[in-house]
N, C-alpha and C. Protein backbone atom coordinates (compact mmCIF):
# COMPACT_ATOMS: atom_id res chain seq x y z
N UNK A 1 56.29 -84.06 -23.84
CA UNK A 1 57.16 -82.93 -23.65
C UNK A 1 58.58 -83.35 -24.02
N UNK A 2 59.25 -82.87 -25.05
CA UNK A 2 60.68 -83.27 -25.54
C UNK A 2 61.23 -82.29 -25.04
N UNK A 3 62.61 -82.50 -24.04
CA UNK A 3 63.22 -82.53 -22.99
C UNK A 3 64.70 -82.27 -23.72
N UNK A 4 64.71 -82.51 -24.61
CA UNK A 4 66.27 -82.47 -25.26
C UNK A 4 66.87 -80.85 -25.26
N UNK A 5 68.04 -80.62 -25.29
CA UNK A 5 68.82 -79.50 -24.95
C UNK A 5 69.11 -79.01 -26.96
N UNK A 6 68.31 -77.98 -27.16
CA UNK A 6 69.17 -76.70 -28.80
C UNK A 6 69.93 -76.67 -27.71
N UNK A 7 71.37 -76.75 -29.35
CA UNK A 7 72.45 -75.96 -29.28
C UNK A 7 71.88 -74.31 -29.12
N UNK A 8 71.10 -73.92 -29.81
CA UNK A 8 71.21 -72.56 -30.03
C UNK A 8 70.40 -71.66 -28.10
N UNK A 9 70.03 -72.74 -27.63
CA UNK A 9 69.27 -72.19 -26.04
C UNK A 9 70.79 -72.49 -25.58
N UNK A 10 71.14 -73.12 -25.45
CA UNK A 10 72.41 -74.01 -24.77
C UNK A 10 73.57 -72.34 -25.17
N UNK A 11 74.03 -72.42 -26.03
CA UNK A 11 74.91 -71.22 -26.29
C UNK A 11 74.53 -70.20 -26.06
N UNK A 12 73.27 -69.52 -25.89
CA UNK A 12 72.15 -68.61 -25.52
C UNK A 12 72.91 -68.40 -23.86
N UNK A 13 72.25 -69.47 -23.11
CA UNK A 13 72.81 -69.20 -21.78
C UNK A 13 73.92 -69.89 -21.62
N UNK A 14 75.05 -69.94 -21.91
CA UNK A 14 76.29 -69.96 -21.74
C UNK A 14 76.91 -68.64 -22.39
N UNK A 15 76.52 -67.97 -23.18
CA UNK A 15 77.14 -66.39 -23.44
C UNK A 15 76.72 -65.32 -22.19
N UNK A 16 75.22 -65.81 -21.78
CA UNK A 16 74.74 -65.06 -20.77
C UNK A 16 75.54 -64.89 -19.42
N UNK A 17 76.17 -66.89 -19.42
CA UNK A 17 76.94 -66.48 -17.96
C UNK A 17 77.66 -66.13 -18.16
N UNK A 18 78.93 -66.28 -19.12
CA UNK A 18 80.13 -65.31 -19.43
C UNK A 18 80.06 -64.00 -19.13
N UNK A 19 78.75 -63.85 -19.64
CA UNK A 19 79.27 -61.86 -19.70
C UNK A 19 78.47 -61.85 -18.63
N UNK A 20 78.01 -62.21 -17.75
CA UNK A 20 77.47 -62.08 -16.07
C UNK A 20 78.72 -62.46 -15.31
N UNK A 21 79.52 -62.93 -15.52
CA UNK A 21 80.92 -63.10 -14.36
C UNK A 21 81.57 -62.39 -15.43
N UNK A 22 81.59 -61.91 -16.41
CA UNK A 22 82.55 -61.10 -17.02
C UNK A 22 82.13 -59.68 -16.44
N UNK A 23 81.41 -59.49 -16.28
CA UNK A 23 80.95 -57.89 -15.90
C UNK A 23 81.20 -58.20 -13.88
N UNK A 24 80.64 -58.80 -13.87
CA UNK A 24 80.84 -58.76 -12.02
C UNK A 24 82.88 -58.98 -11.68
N UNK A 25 83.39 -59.94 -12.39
CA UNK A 25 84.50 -59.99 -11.94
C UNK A 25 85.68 -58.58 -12.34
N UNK A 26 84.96 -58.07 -13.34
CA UNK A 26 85.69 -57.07 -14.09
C UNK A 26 85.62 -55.69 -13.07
N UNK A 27 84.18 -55.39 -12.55
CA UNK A 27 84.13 -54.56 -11.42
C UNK A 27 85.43 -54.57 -10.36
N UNK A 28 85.51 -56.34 -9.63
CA UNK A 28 86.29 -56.68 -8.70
C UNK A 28 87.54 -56.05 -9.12
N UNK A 29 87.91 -56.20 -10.49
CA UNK A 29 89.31 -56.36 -11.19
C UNK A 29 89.25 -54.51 -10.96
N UNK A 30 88.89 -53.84 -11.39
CA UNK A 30 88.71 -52.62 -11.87
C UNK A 30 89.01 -51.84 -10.62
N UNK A 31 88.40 -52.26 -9.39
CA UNK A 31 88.13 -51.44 -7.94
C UNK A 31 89.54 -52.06 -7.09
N UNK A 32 89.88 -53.19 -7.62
CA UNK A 32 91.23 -53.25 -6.71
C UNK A 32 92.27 -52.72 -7.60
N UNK A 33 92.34 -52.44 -8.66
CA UNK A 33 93.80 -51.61 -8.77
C UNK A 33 93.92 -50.35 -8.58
N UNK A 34 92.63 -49.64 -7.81
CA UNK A 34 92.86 -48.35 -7.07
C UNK A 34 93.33 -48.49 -5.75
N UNK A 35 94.49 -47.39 -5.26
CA UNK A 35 95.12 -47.40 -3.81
C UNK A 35 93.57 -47.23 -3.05
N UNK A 36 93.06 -46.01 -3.58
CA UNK A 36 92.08 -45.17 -3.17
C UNK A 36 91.14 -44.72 -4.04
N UNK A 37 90.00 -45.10 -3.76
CA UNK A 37 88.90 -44.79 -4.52
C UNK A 37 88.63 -43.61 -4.74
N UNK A 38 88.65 -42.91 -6.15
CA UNK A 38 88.60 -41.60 -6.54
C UNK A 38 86.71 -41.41 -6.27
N UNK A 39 87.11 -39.46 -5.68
CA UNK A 39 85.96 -39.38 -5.36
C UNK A 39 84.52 -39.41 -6.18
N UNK A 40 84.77 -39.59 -7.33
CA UNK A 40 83.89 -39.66 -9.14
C UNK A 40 83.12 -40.87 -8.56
N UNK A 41 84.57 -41.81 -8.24
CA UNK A 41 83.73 -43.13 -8.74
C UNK A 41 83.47 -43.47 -7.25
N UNK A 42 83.63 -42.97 -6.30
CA UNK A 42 83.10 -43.55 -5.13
C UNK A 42 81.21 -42.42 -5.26
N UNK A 43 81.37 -41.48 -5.88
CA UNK A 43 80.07 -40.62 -5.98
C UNK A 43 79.25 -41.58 -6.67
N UNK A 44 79.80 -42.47 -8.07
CA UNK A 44 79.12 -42.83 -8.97
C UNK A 44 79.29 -44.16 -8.05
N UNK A 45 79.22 -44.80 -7.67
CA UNK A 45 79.39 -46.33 -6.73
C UNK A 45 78.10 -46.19 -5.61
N UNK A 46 78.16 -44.71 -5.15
CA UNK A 46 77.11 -44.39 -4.01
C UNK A 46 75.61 -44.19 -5.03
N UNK A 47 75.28 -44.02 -5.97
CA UNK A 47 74.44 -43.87 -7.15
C UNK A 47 73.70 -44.79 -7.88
N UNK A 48 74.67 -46.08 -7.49
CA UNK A 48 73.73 -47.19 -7.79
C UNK A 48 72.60 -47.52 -7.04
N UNK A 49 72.64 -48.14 -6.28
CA UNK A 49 71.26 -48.67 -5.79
C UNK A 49 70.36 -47.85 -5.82
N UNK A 50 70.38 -46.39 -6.07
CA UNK A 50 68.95 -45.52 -6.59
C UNK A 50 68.55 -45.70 -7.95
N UNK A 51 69.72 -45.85 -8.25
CA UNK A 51 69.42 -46.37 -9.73
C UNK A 51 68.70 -47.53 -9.83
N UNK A 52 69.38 -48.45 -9.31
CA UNK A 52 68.55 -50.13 -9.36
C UNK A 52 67.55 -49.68 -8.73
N UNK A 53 66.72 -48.85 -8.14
CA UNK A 53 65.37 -49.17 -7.34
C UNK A 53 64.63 -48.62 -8.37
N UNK A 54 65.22 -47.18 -9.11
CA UNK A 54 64.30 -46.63 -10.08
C UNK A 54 64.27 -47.33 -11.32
N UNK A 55 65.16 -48.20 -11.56
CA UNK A 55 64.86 -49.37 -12.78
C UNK A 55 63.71 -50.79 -12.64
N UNK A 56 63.85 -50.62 -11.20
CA UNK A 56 63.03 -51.77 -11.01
C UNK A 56 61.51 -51.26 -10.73
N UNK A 57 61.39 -50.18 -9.97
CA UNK A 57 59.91 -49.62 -9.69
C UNK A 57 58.97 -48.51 -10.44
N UNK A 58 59.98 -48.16 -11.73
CA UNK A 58 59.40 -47.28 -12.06
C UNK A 58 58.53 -47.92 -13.47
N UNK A 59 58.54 -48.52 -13.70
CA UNK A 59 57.73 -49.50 -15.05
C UNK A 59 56.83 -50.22 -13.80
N UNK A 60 56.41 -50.68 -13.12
CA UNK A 60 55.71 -50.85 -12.64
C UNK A 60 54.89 -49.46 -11.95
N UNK A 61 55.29 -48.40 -11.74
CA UNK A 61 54.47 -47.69 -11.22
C UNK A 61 53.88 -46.82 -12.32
N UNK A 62 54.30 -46.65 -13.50
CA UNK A 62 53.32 -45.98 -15.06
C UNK A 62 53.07 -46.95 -15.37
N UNK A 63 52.75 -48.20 -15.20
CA UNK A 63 51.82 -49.43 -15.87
C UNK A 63 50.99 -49.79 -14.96
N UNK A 64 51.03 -50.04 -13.89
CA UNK A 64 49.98 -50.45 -13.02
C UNK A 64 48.85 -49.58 -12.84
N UNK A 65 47.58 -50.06 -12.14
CA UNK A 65 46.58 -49.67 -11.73
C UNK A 65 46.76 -48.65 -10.95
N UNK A 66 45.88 -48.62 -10.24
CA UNK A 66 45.38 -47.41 -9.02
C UNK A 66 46.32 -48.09 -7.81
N UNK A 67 46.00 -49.62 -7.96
CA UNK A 67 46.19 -50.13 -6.51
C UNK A 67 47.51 -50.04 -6.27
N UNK A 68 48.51 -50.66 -7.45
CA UNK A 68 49.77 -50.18 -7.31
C UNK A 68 50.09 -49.14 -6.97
N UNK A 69 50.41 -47.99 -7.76
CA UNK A 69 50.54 -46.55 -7.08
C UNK A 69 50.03 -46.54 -5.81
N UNK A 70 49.09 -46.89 -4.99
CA UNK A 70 49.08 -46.34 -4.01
C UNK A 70 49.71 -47.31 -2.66
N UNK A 71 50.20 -48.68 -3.43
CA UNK A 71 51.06 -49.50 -2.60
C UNK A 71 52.37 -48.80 -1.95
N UNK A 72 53.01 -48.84 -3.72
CA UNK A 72 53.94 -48.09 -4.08
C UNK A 72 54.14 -46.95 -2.82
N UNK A 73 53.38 -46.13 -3.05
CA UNK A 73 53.29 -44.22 -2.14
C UNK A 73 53.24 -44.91 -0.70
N UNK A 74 52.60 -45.82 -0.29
CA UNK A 74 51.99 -46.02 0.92
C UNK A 74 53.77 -46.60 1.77
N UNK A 75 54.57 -47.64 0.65
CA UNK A 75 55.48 -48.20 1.02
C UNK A 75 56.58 -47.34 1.29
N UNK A 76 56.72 -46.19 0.47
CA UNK A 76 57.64 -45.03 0.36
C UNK A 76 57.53 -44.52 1.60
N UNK A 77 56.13 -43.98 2.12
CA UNK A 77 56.37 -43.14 3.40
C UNK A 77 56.78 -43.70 4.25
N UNK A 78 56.00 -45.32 4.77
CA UNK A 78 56.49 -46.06 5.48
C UNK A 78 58.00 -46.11 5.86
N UNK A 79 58.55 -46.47 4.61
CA UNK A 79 59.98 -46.64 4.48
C UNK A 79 60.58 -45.52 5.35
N UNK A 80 60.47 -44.47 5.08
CA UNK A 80 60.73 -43.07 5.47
C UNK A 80 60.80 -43.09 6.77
N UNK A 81 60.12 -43.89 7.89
CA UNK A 81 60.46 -44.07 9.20
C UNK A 81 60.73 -45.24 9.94
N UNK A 82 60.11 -46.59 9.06
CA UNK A 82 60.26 -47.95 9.60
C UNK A 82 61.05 -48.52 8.87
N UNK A 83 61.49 -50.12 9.67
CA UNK A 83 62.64 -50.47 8.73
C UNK A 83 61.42 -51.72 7.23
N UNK A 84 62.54 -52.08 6.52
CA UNK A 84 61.78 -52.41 5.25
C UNK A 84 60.86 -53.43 5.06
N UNK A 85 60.89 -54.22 6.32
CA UNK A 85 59.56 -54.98 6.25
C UNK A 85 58.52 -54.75 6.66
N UNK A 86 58.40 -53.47 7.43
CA UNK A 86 57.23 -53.02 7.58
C UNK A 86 56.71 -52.21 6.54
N UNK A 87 57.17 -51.63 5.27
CA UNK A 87 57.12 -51.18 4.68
C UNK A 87 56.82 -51.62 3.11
N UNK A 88 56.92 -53.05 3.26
CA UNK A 88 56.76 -54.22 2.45
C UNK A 88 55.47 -54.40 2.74
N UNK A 89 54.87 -54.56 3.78
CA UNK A 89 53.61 -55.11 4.65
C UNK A 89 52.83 -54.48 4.52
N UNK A 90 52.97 -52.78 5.00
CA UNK A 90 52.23 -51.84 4.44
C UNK A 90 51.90 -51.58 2.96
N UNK A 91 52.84 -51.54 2.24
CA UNK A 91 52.73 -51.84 0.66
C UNK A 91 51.76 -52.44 0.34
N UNK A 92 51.89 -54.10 0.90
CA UNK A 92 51.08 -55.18 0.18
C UNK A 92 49.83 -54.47 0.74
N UNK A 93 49.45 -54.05 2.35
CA UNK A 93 48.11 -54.29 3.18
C UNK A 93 47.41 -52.99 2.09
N UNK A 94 47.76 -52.23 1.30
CA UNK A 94 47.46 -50.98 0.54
C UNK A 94 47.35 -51.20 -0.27
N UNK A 95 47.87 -52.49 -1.12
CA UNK A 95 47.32 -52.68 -2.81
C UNK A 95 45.95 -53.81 -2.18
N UNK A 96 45.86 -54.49 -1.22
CA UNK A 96 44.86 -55.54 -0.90
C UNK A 96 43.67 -54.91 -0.35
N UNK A 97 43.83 -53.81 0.49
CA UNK A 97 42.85 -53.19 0.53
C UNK A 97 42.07 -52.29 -0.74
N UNK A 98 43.15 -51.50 -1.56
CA UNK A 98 42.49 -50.58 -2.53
C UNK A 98 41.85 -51.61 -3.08
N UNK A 99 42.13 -52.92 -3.63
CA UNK A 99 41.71 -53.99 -4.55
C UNK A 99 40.41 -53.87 -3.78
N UNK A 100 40.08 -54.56 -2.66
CA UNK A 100 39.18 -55.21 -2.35
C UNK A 100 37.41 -53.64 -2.18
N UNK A 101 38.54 -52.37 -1.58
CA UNK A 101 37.51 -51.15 -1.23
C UNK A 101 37.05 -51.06 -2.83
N UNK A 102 38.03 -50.92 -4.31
CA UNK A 102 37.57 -50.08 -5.13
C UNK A 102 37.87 -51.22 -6.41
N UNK A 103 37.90 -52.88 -5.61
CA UNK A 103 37.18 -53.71 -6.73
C UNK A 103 38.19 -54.02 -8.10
N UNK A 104 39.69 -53.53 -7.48
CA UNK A 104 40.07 -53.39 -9.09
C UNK A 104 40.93 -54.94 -9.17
């Protein structure tokens, strides 16, 4: 196994971290030269993390099986009244069961 470092991986992730603390510090930079957060961007600030959940769960829920989807649904309702590790638990206990009842 040759172990040696490309330039071209090496510059690869060193552009990557740049523009990963270039984008996170630029936020910081951006949100403190407001006195007061205009109500746009405090609407669009409250908008993310639905966003990040539907970027992260929704390619998994039109690609997966049966068992997924019904992890997925099972974890949602959960969520809806318990806090998120029970809802994690339920998730998993719902793709391990569909697997094991319907074999997939």
């Amino acid at each position: 196994m040759d172990l040696s470092l490309e330039p071209t991986i090496v510059w690869i992730v060193l552009a990557a971290a740049v523009a990963t603390f270039a984008t996170r510090i630029g936020g910081y930079v951006l949100i403190a030269r407001f006195r007061a957060i205009p109500p746009r961007v405090e609407a669009a600030l409250n908008a993310v993390p639905a966003a990040v959940l539907t970027t992260l769960f929704a390619p998994a829920f039109f690609t997966g099986g049966l068992e997924i989807k019904l992890a997925m649904i099972a974890g949602l309702l959960v969520s809806l009244r318990y806090p998120g590790l029970i809802a994690i638990v339920a998730g998993w206990a719902t793709a391990m069961i569909a697997r094991h009842v319907f074999g997939l």
